[in-house]
N, C-alpha and C. Protein backbone atom coordinates (compact mmCIF):
# COMPACT_ATOMS: atom_id res chain seq x y z
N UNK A 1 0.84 -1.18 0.00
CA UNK A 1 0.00 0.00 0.00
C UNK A 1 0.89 1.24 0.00
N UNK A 2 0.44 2.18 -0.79
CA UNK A 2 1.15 3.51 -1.00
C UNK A 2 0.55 4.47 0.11
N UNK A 3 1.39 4.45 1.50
CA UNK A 3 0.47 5.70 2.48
C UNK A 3 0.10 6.55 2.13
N UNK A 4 0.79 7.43 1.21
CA UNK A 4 0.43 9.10 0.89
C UNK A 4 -0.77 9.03 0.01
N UNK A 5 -0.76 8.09 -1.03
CA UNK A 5 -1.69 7.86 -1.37
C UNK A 5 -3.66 7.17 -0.86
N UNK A 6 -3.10 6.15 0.54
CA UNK A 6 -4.12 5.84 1.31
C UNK A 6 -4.21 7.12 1.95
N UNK A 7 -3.44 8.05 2.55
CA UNK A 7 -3.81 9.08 3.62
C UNK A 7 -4.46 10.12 2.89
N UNK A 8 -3.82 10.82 1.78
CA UNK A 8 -5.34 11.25 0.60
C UNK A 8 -6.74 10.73 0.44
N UNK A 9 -6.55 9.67 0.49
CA UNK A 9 -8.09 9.24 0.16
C UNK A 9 -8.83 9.60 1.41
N UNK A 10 -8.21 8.89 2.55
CA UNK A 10 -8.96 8.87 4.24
C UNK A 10 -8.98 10.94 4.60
N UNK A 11 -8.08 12.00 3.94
CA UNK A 11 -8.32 12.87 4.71
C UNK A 11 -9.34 14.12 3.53
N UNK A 12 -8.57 13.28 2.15
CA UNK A 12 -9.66 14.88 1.21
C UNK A 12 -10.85 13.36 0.30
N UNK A 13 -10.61 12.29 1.07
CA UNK A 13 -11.57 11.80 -0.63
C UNK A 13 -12.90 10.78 0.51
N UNK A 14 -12.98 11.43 1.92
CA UNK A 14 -13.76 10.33 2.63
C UNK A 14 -15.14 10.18 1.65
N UNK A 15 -15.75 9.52 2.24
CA UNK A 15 -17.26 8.74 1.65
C UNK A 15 -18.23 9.58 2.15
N UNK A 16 -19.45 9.96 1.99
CA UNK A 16 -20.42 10.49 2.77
C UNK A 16 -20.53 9.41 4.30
N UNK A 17 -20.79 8.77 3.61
CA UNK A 17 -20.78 7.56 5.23
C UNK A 17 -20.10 7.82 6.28
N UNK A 18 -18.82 7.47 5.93
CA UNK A 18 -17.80 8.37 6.56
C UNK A 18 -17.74 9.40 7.66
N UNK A 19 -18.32 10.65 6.82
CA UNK A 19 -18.62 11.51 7.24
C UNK A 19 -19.90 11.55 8.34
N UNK A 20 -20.90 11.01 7.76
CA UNK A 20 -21.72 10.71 8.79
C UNK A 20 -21.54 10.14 9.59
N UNK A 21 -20.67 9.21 9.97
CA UNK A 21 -20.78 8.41 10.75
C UNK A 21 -19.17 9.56 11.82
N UNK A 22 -18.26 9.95 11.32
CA UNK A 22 -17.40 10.63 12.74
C UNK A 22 -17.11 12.28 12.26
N UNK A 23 -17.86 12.65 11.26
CA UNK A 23 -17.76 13.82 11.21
C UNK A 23 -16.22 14.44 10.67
N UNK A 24 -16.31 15.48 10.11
CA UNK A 24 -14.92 16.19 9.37
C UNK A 24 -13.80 15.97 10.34
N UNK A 25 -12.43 15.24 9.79
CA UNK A 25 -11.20 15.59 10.54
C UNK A 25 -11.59 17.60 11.59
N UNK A 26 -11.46 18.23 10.64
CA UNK A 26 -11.58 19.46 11.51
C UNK A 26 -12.62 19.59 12.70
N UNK A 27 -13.57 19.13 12.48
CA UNK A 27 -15.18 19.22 13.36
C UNK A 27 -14.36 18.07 14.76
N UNK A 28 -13.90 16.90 14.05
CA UNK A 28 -13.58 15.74 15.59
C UNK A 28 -12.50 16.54 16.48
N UNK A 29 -11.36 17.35 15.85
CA UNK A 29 -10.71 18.05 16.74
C UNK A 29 -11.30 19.23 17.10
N UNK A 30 -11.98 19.88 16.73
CA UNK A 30 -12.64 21.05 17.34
C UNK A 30 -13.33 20.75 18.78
N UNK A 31 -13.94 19.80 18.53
CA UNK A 31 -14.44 18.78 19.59
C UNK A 31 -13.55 18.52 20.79
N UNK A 32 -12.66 17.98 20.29
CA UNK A 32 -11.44 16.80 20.99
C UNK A 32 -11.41 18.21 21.70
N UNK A 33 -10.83 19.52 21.22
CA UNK A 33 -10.48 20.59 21.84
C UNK A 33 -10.85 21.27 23.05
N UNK A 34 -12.27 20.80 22.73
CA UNK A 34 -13.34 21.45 23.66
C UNK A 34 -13.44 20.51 24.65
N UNK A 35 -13.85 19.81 24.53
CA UNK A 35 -13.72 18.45 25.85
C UNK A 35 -12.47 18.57 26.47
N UNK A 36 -11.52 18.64 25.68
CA UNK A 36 -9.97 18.61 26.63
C UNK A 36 -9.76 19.91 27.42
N UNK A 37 -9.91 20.89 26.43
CA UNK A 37 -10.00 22.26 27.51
C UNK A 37 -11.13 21.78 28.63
N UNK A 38 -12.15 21.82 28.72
CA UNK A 38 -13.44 21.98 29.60
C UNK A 38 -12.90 20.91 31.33
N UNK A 39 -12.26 19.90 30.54
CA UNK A 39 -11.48 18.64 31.43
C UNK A 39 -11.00 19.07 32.13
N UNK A 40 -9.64 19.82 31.59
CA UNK A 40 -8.14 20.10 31.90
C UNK A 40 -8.08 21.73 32.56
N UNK A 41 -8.82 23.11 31.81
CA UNK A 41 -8.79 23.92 32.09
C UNK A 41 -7.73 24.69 31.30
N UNK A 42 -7.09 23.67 30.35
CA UNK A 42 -6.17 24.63 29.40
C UNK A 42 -6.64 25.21 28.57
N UNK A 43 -5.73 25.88 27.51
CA UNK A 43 -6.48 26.70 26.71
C UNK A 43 -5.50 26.22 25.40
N UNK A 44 -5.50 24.68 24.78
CA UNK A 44 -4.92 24.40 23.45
C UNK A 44 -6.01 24.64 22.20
N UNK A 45 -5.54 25.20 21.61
CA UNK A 45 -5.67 25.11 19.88
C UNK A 45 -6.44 23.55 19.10
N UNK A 46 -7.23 24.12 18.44
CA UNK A 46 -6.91 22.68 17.43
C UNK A 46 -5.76 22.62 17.03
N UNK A 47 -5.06 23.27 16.35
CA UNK A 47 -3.79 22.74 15.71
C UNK A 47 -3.02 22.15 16.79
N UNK A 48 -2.52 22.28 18.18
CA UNK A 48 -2.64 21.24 19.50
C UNK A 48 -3.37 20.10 19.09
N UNK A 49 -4.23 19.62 19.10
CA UNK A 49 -5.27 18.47 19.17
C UNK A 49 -4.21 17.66 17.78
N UNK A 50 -4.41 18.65 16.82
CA UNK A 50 -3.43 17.75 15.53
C UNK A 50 -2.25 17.22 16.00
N UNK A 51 -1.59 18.07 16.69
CA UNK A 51 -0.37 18.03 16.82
C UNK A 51 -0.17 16.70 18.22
N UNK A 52 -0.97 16.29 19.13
CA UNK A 52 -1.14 15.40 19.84
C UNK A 52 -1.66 14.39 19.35
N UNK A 53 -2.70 14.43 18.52
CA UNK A 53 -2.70 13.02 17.35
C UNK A 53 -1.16 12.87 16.99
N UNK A 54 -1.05 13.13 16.43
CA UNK A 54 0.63 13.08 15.25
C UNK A 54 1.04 12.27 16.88
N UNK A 55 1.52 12.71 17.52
CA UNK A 55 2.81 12.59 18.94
C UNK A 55 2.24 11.44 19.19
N UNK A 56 0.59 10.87 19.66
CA UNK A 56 0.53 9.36 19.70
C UNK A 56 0.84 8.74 18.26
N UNK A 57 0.64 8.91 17.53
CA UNK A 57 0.94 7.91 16.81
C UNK A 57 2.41 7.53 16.34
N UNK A 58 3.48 8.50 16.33
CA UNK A 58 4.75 8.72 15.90
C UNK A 58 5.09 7.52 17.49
N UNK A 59 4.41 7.91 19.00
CA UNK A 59 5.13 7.75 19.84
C UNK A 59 4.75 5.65 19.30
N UNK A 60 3.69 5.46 19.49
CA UNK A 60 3.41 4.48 18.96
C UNK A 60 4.20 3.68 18.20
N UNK A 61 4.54 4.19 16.90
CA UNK A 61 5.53 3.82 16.03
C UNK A 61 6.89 3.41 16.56
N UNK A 62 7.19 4.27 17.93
CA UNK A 62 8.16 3.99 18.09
C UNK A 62 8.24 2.69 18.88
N UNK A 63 7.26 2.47 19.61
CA UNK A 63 7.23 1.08 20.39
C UNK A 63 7.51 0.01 18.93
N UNK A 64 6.64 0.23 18.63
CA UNK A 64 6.13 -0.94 17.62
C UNK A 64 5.72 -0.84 16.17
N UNK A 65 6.82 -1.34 15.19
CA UNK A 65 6.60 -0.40 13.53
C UNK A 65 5.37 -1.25 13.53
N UNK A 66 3.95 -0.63 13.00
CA UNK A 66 3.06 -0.91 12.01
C UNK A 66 2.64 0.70 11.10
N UNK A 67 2.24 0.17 10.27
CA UNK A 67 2.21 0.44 8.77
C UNK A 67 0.86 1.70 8.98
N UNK A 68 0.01 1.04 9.73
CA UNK A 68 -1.18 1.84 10.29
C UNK A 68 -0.85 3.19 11.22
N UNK A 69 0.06 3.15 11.96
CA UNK A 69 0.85 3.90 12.63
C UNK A 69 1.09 5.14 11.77
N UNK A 70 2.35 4.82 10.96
CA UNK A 70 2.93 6.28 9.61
C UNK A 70 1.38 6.45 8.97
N UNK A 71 0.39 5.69 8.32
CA UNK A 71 -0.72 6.46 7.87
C UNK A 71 -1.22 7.26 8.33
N UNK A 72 -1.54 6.84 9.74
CA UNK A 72 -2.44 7.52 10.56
C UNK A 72 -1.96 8.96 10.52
N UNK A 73 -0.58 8.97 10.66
CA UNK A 73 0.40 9.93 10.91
C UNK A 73 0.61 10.79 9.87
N UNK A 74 0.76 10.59 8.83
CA UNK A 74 0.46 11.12 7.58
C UNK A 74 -1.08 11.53 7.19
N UNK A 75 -2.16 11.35 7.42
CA UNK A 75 -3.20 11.43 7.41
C UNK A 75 -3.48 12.80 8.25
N UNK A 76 -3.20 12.97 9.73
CA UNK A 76 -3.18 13.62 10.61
C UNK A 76 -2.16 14.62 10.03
N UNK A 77 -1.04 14.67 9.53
CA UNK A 77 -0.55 15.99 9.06
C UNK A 77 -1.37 16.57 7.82
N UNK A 78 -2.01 15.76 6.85
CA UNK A 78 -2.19 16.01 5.64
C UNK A 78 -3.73 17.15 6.46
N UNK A 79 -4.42 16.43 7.29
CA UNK A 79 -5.51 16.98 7.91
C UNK A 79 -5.46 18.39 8.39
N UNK A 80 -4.13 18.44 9.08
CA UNK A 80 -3.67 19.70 9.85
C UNK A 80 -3.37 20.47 8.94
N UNK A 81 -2.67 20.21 7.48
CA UNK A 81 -2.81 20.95 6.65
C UNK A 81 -3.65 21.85 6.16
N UNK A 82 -4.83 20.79 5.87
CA UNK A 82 -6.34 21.59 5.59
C UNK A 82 -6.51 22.70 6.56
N UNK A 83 -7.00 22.41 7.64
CA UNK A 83 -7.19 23.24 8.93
C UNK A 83 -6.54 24.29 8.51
N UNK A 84 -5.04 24.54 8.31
CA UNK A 84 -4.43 25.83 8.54
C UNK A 84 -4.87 26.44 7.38
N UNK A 85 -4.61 25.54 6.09
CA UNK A 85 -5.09 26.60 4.97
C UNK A 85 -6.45 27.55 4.89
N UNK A 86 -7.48 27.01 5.75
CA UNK A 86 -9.00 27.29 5.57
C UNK A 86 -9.42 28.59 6.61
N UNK A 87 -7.97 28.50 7.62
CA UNK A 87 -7.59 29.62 8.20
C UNK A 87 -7.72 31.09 7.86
């Protein structure tokens, strides 16, 4: 499997289903954001929330290479991408 190519599809080419079913990369961290602030009392960013996806999964990788791991990871930057551009 070609990641950059699977992580394209999973972050600009999802399915309606998809979508219905966990909502826009941007919308789940906006979320993630809000719950974690409201929790914690901090005050992170989505681009935080991206950037703590990426860190589990990289940290992940490091225990243990799977393949799902760098996608995810690639997926999650390609995502954070969007986000900033729409900025």
């Amino acid at each position: 499997m070609n990641i950059l190519k699977e992580a394209n599809r999973i972050v600009n080419e999802r399915s309606e289903e998809k979508k219905r079913q966990y909502g826009s990369f941007s919308d789940s961290m906006d979320s993630m954001r809000d719950i974690f602030n409201a929790m914690t009392g901090y005050k992170l960013t989505t681009e935080d929330m991206f950037m703590a996806m990426l860190a589990l999964k990289l940290s992940r990788q490091k225990h243990s290479h799977k393949e799902d791991n760098l996608l995810d990871a690639v997926a999650y930057m390609g995502a954070l991408n969007n986000y900033a551009n729409k900025k």
